[in-house]
Protein backbone atom coordinates (compact mmCIF):
# COMPACT_ATOMS: atom_id res chain seq x y z
CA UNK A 1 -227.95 -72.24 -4.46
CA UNK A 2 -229.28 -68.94 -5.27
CA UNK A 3 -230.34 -67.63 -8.49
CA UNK A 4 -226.97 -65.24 -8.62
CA UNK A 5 -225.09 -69.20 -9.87
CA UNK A 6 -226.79 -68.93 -13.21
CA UNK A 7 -224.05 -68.03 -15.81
CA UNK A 8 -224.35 -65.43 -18.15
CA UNK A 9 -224.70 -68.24 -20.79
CA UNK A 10 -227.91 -69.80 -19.30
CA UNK A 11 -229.44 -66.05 -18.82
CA UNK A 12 -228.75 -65.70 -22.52
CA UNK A 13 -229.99 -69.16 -23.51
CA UNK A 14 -233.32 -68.47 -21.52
CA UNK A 15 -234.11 -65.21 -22.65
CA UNK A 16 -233.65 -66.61 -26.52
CA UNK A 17 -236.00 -69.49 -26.31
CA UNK A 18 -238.21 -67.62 -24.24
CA UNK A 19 -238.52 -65.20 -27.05
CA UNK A 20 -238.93 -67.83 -29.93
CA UNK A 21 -241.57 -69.16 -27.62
CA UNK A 22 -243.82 -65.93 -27.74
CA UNK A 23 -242.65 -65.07 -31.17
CA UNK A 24 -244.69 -68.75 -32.07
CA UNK A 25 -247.37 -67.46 -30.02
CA UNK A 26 -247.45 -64.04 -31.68
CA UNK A 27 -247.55 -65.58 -34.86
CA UNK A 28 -250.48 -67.98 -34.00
CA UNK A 29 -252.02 -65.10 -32.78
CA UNK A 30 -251.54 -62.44 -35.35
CA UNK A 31 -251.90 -65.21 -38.14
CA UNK A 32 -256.09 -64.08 -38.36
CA UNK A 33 -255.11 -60.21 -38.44
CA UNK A 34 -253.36 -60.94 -41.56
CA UNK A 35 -255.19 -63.65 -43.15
CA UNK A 36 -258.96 -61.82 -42.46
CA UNK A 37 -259.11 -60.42 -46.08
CA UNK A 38 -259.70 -64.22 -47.10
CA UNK A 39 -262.15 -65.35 -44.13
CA UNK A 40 -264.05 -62.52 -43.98
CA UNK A 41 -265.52 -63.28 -47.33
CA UNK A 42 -265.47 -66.72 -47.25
CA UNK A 43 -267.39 -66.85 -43.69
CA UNK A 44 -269.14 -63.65 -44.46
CA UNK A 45 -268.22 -61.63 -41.18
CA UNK A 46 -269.13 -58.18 -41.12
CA UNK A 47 -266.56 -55.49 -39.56
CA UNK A 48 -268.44 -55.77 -36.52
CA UNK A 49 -267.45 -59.42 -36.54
CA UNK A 50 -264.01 -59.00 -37.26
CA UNK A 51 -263.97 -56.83 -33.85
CA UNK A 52 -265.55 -59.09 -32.09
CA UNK A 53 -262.88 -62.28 -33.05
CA UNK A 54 -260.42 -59.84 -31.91
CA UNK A 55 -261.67 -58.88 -28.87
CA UNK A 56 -263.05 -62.56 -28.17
CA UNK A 57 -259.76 -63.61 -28.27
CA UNK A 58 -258.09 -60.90 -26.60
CA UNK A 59 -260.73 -60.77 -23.36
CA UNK A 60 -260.01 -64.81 -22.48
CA UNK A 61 -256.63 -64.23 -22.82
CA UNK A 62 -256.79 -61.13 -20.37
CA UNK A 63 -258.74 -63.89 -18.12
CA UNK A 64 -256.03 -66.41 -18.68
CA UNK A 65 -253.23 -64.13 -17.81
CA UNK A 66 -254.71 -62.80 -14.09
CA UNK A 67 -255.56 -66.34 -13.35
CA UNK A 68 -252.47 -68.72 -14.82
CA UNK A 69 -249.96 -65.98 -13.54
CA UNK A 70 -251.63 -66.30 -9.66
CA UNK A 71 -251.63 -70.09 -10.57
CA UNK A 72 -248.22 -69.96 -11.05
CA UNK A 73 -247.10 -67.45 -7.72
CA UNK A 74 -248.95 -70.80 -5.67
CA UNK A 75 -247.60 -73.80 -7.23
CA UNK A 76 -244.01 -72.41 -8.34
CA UNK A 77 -243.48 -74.85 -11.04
CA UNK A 78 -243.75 -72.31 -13.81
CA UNK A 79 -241.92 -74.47 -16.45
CA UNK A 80 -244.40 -77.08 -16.69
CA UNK A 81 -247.39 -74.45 -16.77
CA UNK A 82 -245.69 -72.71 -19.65
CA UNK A 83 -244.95 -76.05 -21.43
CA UNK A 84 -248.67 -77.07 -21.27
CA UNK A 85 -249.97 -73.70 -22.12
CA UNK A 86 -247.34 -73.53 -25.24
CA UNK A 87 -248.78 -76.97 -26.36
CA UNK A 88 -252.28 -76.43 -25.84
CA UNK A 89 -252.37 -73.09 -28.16
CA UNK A 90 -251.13 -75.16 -31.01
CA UNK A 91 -253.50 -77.33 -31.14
CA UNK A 92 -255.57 -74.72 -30.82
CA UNK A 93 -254.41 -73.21 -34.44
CA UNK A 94 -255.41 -76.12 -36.03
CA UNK A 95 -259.41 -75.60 -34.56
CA UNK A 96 -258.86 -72.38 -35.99
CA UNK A 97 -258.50 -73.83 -39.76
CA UNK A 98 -261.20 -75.44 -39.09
CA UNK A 99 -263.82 -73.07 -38.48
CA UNK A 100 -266.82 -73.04 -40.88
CA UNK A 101 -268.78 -69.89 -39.48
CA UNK A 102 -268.48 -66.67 -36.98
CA UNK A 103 -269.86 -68.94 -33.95
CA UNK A 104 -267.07 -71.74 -34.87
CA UNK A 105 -264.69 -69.36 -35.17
CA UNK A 106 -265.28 -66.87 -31.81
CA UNK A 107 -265.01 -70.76 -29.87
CA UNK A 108 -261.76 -71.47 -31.47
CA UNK A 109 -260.12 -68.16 -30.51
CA UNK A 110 -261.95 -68.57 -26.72
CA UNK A 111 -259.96 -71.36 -26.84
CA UNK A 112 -256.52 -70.02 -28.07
CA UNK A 113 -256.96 -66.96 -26.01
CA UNK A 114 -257.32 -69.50 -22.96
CA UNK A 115 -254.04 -71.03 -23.94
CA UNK A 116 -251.53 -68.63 -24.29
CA UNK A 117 -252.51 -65.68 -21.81
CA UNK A 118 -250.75 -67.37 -19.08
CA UNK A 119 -247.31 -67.42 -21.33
CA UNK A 120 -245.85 -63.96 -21.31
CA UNK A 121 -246.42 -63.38 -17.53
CA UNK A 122 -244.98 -66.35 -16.87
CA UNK A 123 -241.94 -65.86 -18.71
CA UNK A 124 -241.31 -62.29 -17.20
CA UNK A 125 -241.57 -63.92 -13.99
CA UNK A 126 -238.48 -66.37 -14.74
CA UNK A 127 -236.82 -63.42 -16.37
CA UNK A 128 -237.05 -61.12 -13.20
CA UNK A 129 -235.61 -64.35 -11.31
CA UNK A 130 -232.98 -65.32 -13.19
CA UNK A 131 -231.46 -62.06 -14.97
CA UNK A 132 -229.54 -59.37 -13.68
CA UNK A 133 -231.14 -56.08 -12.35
CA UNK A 134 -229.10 -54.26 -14.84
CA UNK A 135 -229.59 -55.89 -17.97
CA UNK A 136 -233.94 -56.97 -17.00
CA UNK A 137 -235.52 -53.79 -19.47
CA UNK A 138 -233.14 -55.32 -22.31
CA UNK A 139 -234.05 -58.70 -21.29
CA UNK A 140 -237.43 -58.35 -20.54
CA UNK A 141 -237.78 -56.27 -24.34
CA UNK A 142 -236.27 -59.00 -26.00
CA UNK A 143 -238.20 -61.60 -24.79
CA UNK A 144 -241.80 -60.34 -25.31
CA UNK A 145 -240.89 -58.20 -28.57
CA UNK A 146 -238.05 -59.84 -30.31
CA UNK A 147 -239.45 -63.25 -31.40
CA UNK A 148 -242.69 -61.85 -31.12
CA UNK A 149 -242.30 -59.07 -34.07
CA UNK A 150 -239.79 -60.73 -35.89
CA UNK A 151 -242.05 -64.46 -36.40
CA UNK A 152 -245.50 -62.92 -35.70
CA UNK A 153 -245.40 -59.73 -37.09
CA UNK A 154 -242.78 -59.63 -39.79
CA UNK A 155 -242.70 -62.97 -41.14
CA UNK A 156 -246.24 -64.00 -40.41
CA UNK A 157 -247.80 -61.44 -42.93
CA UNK A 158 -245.32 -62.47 -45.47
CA UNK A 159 -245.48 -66.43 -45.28
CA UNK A 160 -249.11 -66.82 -44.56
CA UNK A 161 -250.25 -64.47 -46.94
CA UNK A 162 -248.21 -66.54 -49.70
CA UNK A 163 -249.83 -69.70 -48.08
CA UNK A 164 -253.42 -68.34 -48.35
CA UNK A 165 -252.80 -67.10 -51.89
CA UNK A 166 -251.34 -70.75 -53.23
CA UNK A 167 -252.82 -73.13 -50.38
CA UNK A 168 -255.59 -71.56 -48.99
CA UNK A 169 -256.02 -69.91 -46.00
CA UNK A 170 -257.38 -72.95 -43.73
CA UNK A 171 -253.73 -74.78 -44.62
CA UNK A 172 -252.05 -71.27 -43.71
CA UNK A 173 -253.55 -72.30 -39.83
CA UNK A 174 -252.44 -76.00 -39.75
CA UNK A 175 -248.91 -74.90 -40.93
CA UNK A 176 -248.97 -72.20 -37.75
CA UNK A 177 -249.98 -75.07 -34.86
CA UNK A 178 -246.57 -77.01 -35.85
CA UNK A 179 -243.58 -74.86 -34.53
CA UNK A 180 -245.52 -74.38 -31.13
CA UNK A 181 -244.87 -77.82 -30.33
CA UNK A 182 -241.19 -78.28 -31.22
CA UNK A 183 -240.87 -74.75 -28.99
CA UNK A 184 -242.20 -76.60 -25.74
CA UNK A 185 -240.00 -79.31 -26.44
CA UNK A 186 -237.10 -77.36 -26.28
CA UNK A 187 -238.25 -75.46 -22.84
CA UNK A 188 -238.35 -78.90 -21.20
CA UNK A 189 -235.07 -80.11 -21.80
CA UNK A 190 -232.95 -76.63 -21.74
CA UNK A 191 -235.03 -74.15 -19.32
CA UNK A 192 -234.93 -74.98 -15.66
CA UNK A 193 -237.13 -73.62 -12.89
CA UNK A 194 -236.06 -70.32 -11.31
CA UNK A 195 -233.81 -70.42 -8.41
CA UNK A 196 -234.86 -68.52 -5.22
CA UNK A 197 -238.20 -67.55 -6.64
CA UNK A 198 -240.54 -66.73 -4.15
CA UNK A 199 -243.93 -69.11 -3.65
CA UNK A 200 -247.28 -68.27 -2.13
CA UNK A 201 -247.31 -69.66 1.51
CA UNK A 202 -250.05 -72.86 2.33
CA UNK A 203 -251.92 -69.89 3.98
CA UNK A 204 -251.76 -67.42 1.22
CA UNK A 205 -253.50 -70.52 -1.32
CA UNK A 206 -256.22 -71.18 1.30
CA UNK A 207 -256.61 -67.09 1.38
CA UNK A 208 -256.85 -66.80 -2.27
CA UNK A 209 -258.95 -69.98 -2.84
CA UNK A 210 -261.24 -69.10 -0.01
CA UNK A 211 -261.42 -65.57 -0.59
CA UNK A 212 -261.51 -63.91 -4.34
CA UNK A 213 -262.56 -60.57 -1.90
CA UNK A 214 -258.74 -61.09 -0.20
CA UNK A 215 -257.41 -61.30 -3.48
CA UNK A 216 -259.38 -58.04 -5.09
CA UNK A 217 -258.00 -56.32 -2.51
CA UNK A 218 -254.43 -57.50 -3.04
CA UNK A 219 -255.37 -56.25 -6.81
CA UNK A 220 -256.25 -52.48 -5.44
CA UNK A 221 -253.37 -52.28 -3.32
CA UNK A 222 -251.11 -52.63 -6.17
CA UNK A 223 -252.91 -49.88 -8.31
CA UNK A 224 -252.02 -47.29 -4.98
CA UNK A 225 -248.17 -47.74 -6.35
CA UNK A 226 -248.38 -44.79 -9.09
CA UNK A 227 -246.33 -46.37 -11.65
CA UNK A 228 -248.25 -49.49 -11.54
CA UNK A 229 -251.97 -47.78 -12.03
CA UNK A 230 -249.86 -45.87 -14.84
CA UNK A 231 -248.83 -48.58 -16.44
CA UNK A 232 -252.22 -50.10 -16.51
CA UNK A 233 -254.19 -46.92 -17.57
CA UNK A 234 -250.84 -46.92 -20.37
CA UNK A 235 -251.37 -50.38 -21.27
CA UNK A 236 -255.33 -50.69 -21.76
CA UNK A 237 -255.12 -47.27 -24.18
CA UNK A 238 -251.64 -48.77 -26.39
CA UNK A 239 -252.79 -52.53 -26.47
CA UNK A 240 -256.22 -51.08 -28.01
CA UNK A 241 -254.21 -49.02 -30.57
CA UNK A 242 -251.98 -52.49 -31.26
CA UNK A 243 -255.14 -54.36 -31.81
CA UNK A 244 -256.95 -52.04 -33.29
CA UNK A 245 -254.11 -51.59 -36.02
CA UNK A 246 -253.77 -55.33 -36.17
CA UNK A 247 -257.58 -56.36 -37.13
CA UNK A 248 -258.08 -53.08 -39.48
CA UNK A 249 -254.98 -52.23 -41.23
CA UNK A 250 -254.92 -54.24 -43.45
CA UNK A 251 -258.41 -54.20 -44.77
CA UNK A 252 -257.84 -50.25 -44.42
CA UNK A 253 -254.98 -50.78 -47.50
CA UNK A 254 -256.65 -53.29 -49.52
CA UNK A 255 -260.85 -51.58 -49.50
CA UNK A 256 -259.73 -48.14 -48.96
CA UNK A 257 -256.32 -46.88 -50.30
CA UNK A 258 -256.38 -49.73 -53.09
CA UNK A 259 -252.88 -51.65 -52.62
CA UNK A 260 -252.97 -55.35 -53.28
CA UNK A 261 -253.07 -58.38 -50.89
CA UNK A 262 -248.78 -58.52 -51.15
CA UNK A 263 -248.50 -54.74 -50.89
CA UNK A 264 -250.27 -54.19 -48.02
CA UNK A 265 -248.85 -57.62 -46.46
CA UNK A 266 -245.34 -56.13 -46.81
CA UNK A 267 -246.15 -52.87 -45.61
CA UNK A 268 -247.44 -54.92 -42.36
CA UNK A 269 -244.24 -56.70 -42.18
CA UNK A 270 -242.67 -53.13 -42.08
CA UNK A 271 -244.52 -53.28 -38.69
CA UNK A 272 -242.71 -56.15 -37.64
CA UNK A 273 -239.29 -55.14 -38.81
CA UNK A 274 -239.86 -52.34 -36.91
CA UNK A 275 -240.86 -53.73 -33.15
CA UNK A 276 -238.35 -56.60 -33.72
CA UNK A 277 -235.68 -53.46 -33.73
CA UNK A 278 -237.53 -51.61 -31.25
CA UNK A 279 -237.55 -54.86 -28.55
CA UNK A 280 -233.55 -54.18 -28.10
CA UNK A 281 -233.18 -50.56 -29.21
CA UNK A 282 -236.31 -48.93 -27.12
CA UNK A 283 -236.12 -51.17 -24.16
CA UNK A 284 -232.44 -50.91 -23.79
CA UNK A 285 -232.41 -47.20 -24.89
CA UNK A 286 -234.19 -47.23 -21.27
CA UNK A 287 -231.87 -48.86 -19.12
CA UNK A 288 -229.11 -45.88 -20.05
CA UNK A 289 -231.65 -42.54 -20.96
CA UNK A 290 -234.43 -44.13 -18.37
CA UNK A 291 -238.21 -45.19 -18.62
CA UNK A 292 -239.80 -42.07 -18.35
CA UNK A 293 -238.74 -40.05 -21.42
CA UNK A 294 -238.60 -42.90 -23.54
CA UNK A 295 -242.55 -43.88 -22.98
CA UNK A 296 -243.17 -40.06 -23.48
CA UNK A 297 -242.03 -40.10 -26.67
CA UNK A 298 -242.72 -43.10 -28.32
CA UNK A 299 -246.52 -42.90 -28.05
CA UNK A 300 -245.84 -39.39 -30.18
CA UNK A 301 -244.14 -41.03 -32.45
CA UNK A 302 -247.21 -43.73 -33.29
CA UNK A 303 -249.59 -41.13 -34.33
CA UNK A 304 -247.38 -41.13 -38.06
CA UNK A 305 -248.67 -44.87 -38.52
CA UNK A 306 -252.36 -43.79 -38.79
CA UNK A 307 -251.80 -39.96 -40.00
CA UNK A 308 -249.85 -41.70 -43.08
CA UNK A 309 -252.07 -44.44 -43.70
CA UNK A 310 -254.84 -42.16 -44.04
CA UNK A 311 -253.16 -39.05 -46.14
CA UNK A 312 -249.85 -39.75 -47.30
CA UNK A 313 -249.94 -39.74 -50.96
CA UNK A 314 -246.37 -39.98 -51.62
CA UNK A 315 -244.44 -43.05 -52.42
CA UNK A 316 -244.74 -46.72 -51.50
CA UNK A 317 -241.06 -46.89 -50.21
CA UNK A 318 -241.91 -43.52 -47.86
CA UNK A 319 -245.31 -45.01 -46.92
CA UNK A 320 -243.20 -47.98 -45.58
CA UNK A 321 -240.55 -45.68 -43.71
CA UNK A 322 -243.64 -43.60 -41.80
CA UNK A 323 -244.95 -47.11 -41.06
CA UNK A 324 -241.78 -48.43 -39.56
CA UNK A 325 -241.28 -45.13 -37.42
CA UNK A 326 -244.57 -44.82 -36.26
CA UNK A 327 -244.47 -48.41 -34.96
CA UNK A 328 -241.87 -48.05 -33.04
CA UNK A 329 -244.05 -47.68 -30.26
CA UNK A 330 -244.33 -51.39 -29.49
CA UNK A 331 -240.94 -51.33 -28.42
CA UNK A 332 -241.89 -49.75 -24.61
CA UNK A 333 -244.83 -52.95 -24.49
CA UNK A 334 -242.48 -54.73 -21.83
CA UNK A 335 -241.66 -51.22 -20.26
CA UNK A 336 -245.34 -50.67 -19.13
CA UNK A 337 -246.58 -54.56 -19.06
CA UNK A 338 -243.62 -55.60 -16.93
CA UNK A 339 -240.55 -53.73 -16.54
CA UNK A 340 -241.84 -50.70 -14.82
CA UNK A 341 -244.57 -52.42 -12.72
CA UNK A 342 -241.23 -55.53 -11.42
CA UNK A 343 -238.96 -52.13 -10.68
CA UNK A 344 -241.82 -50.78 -8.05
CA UNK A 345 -243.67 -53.73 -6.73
CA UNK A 346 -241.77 -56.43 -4.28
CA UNK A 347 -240.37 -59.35 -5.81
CA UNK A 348 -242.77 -61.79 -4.27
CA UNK A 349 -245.34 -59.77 -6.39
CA UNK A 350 -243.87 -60.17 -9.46
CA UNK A 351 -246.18 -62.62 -11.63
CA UNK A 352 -249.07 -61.28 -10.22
CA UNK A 353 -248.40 -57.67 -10.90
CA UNK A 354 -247.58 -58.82 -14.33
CA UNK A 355 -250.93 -60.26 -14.73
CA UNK A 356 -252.52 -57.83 -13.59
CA UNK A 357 -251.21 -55.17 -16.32
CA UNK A 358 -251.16 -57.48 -18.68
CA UNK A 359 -254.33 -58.61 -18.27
CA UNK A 360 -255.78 -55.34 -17.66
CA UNK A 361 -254.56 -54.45 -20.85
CA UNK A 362 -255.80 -56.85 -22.72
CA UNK A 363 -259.30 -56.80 -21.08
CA UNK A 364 -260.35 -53.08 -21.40
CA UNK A 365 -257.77 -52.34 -24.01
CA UNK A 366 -257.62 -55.52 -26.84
CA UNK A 367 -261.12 -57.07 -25.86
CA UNK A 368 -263.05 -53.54 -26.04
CA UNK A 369 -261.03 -51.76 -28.63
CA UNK A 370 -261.26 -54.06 -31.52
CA UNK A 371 -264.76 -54.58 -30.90
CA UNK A 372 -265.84 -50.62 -30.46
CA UNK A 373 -263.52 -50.32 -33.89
CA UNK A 374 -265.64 -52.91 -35.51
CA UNK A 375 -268.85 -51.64 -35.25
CA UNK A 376 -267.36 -47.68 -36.22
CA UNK A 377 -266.27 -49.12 -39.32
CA UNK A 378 -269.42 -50.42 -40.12
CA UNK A 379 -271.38 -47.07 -39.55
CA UNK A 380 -268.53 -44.62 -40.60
CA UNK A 381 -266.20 -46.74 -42.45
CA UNK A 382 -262.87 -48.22 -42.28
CA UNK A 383 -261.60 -44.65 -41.52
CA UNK A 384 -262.66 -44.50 -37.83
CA UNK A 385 -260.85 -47.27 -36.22
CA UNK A 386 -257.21 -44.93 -37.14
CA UNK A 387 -258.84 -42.01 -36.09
CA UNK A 388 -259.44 -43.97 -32.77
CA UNK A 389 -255.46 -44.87 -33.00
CA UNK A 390 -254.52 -41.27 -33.16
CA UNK A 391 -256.80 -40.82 -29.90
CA UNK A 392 -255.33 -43.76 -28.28
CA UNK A 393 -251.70 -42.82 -28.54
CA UNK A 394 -252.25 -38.76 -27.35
CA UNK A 395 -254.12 -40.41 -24.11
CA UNK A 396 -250.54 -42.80 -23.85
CA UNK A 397 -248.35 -40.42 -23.97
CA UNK A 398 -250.57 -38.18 -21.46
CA UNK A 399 -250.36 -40.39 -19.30
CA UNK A 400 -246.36 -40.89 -19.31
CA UNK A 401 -245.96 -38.03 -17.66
CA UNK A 402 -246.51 -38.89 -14.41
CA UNK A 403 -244.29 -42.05 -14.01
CA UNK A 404 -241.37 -42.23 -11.34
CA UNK A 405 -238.21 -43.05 -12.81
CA UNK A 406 -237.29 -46.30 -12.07
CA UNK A 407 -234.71 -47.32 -14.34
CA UNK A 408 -231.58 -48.69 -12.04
CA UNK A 409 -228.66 -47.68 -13.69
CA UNK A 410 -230.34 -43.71 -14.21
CA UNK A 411 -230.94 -43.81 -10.38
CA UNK A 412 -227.54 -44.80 -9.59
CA UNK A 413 -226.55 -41.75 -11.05
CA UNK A 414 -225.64 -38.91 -8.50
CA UNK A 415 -227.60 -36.06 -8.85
CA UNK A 416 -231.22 -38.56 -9.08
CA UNK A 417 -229.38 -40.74 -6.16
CA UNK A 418 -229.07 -36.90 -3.81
């Protein structure tokens, strides 16, 4: 049997409860972003702080994702990793509600981070096995962005910002560990494990147990492909703007420009509104117009979110319009984490590769952004972390430039086929 016998109904099912699965992550992990304005206070953190939870978190998962991802190229059985990763990061949330100081709180997001970094390359692995060529930057875009922004980005401000104000913010967290377990319920009994997808050899384990030199190697013959050092030099500079906007945002609306706790919680659901439409319009935009152009422009596009933020004086409803534009951006996240890097690496490759932009990303870009952020907002103010998002998105879209097309159906076309 060969992964071509999947019917179009499976691919479908798998790339929806793939997507609710990260969209559960993404709202355990957002779920401190937007709930910060009541534990800073309460545990006292300074902005510096509040970097360093965010970075914390983002640095093990970085870990998590190079080493679960290689985990997963040896052993093959990819569903059961994901199923035990999906359960551990909910129990996780509750040890987050828990937390009684900064030192409680970094080891509860060590934890968390541990947990789910292994998820999303994981999942673009089975994607890349079991979709078609043709439809994998739609399918890849809707399953990192669409449940993600929809349940962690859109509703996650809304409902747990309601919870916090009524319930308290500790109950907010409890609430957030429960949907993570019915989700790896329902990847047991409906996903299968990828047909045809290539395993690491008896030899290749013993080389990458034995040899973490071997392996390094493997890492820096990867980054020789241009669109795959790209991609990574992309990822770490967006993923630092993402985080950035994430951890500061909303303290930016609610010290500096004055809006209330539900104001600025809606305008950071506009966010999520707007990369839940940007995980099928800017990923599949690429599949017909191509990758290139696409992560040109988008990056271009984000420097509205932080330009606005800071000196748009106008309106509420416009605020919310520049806010949804500008965020567009996250839509070419599985373009550059996974997408681009699958189209020029071998198949065999595949998870790894993925961990390795992913986790690059998340290691120089959400682990030392947040925390470089923190500790300018402390000396110059809440200010500097946007002006380091306008920065950010000019060096992303720099960088663009030099990708290779790789989009399948654009280099099917005649005169890029000649």
């Amino acid at each position: 049997m060969t992964k071509t016998e999947r019917s179009s109904g499976y691919q479908t099912l798998l790339v929806a409860l793939l997507s609710l699965n990260f969209g559960i992550v993404f709202f355990d992990r957002n779920s401190l972003n937007f709930l910060m304005t009541f534990v800073q206070p309460d545990l006292h953190l300074s902005n510096s702080q509040v970097g360093w939870v965010a970075g914390i978190f983002s640095f093990t998962w970085a870990l998590a994702a190079f080493g679960i991802s290689r985990l997963s190229d040896m052993v093959g059985n990819r569903k059961l990793l994901l199923v035990m990763a999906t359960l551990a990061f909910s129990l996780c949330s509750f040890l987050t509600g828990l937390a009684s100081s900064f030192a409680f709180m970094i080891g509860a997001r060590i934890l968390m981070g541990v947990a789910e970094g292994g998820i999303m390359p994981i999942s673009h692995a089975i994607v890349a096995a079991e979709v078609a060529p043709e439809r994998r930057g739609l399918a890849q875009g809707i399953a990192q962005n669409f449940g993600s922004n929809f349940l962690g980005s859109f509703i996650a401000p809304i409902a747990l910002v309601w919870i916090a104000q009524h319930y308290g913010w500790r109950n907010a967290f409890y609430l957030a560990g429960i949907p993570g377990i019915l989700s790896a319920g329902l990847i047991w009994v409906f996903i299968k494990e990828p047909l045809g997808m290539p395993v690491a050899t008896a030899s290749e384990t013993h080389s990458f147990l034995e040899s973490f030199g071997g392996w390094v190697r493997a890492i820096g013959d990867a980054l020789k492909e241009r669109n795959v050092l790209i991609c990574v030099i992309m990822g770490i500079v967006l993923v630092a703007y993402f985080v950035i906007c994430l951890a500061f945002m909303q303290l930016f609306l609610t010290k500096v420009r004055g809006y209330s706790q539900s104001e600025a919680s809606w305008l950071m659901a506009v966010l999520g509104l707007s990369s839940t439409i940007g995980s099928i319009g800017v990923s599949g935009f690429s599949d017909v117009i191509g990758r290139r152009p696409v992560m040109i422009a988008m990056p271009l596009l984000a420097l509205l979110l932080p330009l606005g933020a800071m000196y748009f004086q106008g309106s509420y409803a416009v605020l919310a319009v520049i806010f949804f534009i500008g965020w567009g951006l996250v839509g070419i996240f599985p373009l550059f984490m996974a997408t681009v890097p699958s189209e020029s690496v071998p198949p065999a490759m595949a998870a790894t590769v993925f961990g390795l932009s992913m986790g690059s990303c998340e290691i120089l870009g959400g682990a030392a952004g947040p925390a470089l952020a923190g500790m300018a907002a402390d000396r110059f103010g809440l200010t500097a972390p946007l002006w380091m998002m306008v920065g950010l998105a000019l060096i992303g879209a720099i960088a663009a430039l030099g990708l290779r097309e790789t989009a399948p159906r654009v280099l099917a076309r005649p005169a890029l086929a000649a």
